[in-house]
N, C-alpha and C. Protein backbone atom coordinates (compact mmCIF):
# COMPACT_ATOMS: atom_id res chain seq x y z
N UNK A 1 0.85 -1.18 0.00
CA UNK A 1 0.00 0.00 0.00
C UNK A 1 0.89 1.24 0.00
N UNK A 2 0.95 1.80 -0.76
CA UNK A 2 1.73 3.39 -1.33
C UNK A 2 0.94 4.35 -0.45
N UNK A 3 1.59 5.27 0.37
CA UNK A 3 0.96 6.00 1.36
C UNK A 3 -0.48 7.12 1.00
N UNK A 4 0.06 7.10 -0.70
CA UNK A 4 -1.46 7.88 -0.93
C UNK A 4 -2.63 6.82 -0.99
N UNK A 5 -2.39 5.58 -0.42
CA UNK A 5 -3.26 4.58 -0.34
C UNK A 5 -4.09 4.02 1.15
N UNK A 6 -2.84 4.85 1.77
CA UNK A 6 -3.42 4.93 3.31
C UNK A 6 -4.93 6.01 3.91
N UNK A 7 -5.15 5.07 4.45
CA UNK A 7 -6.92 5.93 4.69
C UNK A 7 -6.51 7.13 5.77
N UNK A 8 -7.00 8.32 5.61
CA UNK A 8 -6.78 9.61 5.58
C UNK A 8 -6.78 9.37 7.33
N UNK A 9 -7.93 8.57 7.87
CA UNK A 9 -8.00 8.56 9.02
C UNK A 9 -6.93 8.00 10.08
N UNK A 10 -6.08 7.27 9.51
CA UNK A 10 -4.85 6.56 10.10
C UNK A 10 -3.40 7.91 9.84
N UNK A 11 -4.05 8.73 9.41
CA UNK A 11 -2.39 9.71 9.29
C UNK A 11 -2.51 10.73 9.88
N UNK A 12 -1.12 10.74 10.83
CA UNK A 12 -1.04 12.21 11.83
C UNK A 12 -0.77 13.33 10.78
N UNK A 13 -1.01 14.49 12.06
CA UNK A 13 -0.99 15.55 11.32
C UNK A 13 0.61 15.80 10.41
N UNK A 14 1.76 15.72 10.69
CA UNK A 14 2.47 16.05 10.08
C UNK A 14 2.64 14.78 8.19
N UNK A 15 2.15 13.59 8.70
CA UNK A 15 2.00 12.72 7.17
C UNK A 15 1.01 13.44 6.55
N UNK A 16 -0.41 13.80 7.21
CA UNK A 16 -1.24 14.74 6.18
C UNK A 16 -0.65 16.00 5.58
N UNK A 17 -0.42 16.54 6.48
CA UNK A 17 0.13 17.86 5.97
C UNK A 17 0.94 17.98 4.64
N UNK A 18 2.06 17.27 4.92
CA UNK A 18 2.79 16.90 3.90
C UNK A 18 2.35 16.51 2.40
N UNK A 19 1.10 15.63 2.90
CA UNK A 19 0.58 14.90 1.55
C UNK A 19 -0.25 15.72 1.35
N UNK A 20 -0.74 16.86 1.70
CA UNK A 20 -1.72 17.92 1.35
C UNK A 20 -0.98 18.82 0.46
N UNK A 21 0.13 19.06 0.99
CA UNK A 21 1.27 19.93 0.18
C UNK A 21 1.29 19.25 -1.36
N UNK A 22 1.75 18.04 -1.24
CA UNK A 22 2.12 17.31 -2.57
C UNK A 22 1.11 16.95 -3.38
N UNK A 23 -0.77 17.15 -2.79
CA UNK A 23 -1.70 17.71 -3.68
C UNK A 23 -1.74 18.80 -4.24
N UNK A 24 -1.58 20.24 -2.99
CA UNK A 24 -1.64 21.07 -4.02
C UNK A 24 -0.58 21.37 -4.84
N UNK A 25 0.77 20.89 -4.79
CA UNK A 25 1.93 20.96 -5.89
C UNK A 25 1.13 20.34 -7.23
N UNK A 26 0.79 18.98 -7.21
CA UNK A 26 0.50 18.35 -8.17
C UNK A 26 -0.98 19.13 -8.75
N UNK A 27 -2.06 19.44 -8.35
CA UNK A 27 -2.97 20.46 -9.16
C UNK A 27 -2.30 21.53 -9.73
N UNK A 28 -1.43 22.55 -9.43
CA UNK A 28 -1.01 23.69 -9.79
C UNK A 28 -0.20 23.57 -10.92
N UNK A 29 0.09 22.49 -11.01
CA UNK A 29 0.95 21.70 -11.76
C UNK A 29 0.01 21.64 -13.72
N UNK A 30 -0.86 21.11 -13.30
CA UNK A 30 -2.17 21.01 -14.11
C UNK A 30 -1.72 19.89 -14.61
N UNK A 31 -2.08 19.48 -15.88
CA UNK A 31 -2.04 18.26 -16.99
C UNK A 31 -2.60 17.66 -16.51
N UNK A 32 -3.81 17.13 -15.63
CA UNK A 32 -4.31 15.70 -15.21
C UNK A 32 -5.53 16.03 -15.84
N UNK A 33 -6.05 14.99 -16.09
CA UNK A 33 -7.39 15.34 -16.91
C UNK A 33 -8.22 15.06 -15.58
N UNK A 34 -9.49 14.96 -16.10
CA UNK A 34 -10.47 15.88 -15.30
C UNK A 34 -10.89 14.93 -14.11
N UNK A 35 -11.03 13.22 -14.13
CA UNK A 35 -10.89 12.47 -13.28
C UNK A 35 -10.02 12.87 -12.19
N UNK A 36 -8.75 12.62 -12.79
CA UNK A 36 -7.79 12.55 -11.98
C UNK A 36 -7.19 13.62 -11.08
N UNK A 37 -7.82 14.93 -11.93
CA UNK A 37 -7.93 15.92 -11.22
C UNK A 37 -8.98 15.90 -9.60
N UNK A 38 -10.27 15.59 -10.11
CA UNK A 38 -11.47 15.10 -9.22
C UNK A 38 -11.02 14.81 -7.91
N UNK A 39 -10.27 13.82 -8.06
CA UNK A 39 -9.77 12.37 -6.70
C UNK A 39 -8.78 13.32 -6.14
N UNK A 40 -7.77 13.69 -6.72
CA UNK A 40 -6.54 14.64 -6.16
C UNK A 40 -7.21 15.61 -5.43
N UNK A 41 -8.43 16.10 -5.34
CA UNK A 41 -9.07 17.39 -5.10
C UNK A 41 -9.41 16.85 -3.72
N UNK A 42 -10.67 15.68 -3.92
CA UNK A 42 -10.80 14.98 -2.61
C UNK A 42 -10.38 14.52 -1.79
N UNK A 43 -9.17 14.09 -2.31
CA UNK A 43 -7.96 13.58 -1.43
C UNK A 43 -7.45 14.75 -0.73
N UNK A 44 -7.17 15.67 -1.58
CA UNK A 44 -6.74 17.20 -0.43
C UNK A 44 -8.04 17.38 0.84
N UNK A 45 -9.17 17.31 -0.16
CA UNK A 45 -10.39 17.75 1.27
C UNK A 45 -10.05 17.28 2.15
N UNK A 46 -10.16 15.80 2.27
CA UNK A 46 -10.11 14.75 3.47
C UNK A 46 -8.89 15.25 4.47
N UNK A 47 -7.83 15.18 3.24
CA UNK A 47 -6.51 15.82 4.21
C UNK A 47 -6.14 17.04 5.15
N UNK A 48 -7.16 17.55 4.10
CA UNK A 48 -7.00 19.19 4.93
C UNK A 48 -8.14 18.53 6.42
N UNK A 49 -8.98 18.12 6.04
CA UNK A 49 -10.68 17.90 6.93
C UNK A 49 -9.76 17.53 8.35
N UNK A 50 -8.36 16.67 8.04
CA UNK A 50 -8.00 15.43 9.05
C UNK A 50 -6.65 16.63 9.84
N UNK A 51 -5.99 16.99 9.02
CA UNK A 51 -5.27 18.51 9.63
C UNK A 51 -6.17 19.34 10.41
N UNK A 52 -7.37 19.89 10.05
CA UNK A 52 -8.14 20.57 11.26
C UNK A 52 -8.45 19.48 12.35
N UNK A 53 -8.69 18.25 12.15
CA UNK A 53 -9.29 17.52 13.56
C UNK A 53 -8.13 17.45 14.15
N UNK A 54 -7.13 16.84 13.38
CA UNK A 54 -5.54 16.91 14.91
C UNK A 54 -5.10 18.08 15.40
N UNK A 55 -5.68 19.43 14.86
CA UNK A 55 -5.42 20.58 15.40
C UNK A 55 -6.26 20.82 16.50
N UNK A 56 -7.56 20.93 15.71
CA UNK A 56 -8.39 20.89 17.57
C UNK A 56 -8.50 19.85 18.42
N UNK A 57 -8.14 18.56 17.89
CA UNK A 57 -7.66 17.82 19.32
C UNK A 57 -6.21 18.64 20.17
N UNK A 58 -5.52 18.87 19.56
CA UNK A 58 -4.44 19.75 20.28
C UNK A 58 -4.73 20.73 21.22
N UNK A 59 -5.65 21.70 20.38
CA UNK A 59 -6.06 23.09 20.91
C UNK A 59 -6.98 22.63 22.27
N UNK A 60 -7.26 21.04 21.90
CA UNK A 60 -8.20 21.34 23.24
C UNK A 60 -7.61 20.66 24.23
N UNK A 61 -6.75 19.79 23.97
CA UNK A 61 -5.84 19.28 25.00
C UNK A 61 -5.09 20.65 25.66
N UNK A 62 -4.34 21.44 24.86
CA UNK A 62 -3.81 22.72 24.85
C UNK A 62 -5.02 23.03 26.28
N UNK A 63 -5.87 23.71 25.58
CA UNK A 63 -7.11 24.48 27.12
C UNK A 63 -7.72 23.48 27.49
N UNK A 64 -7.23 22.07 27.96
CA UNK A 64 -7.73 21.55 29.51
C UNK A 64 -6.31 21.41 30.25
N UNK A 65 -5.06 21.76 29.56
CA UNK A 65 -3.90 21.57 30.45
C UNK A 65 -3.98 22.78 30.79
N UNK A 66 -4.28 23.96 30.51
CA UNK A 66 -3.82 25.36 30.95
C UNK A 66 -5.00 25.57 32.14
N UNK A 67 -6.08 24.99 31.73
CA UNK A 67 -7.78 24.81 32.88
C UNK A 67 -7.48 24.16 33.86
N UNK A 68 -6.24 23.38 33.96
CA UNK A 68 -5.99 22.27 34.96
C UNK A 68 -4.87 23.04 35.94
N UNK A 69 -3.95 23.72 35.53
CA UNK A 69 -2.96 24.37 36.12
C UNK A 69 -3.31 25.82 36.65
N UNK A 70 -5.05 26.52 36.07
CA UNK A 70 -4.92 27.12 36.49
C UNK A 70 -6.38 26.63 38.21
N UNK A 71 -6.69 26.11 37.89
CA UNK A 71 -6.97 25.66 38.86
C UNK A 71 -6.38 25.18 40.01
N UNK A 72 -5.33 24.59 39.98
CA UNK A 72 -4.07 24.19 40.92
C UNK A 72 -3.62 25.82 41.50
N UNK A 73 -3.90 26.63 40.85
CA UNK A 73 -3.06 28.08 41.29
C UNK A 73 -3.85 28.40 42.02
């Protein structure tokens, strides 16, 4: 399985990210016809979709550690 084969939901944020990058390189790029364009497009959604969820899992881990310490104060 070639990692653009890996399901979007099994990749941390920094493998998405990356492979989000190397979508939008490859659109800007152009020449893919219109399929292949399609899937590359969706494949970015998902990626980007899966970059915002490991961000706000962060952000919210982020404000229950800072909710936790300031409570201790």
């Amino acid at each position: 399985m070639s990692e653009n084969d890996k399901p979007v939901s099994e990749l941390g944020y920094e493998e998405a990210r990356d492979e989000l990058v190397g979508v939008v390189k490859i659109l800007e790029q152009g020449g893919l016809d219109l399929d292949a364009s399609l899937a590359l497009w969706e494949r970015g959604e998902q990626l980007a979709a899966r970059c915002e969820e490991q961000l706000a899992g962060a952000r919210k881990r982020i404000e229950t550690a800072l909710a936790s310490t300031e409570k201790d104060s």
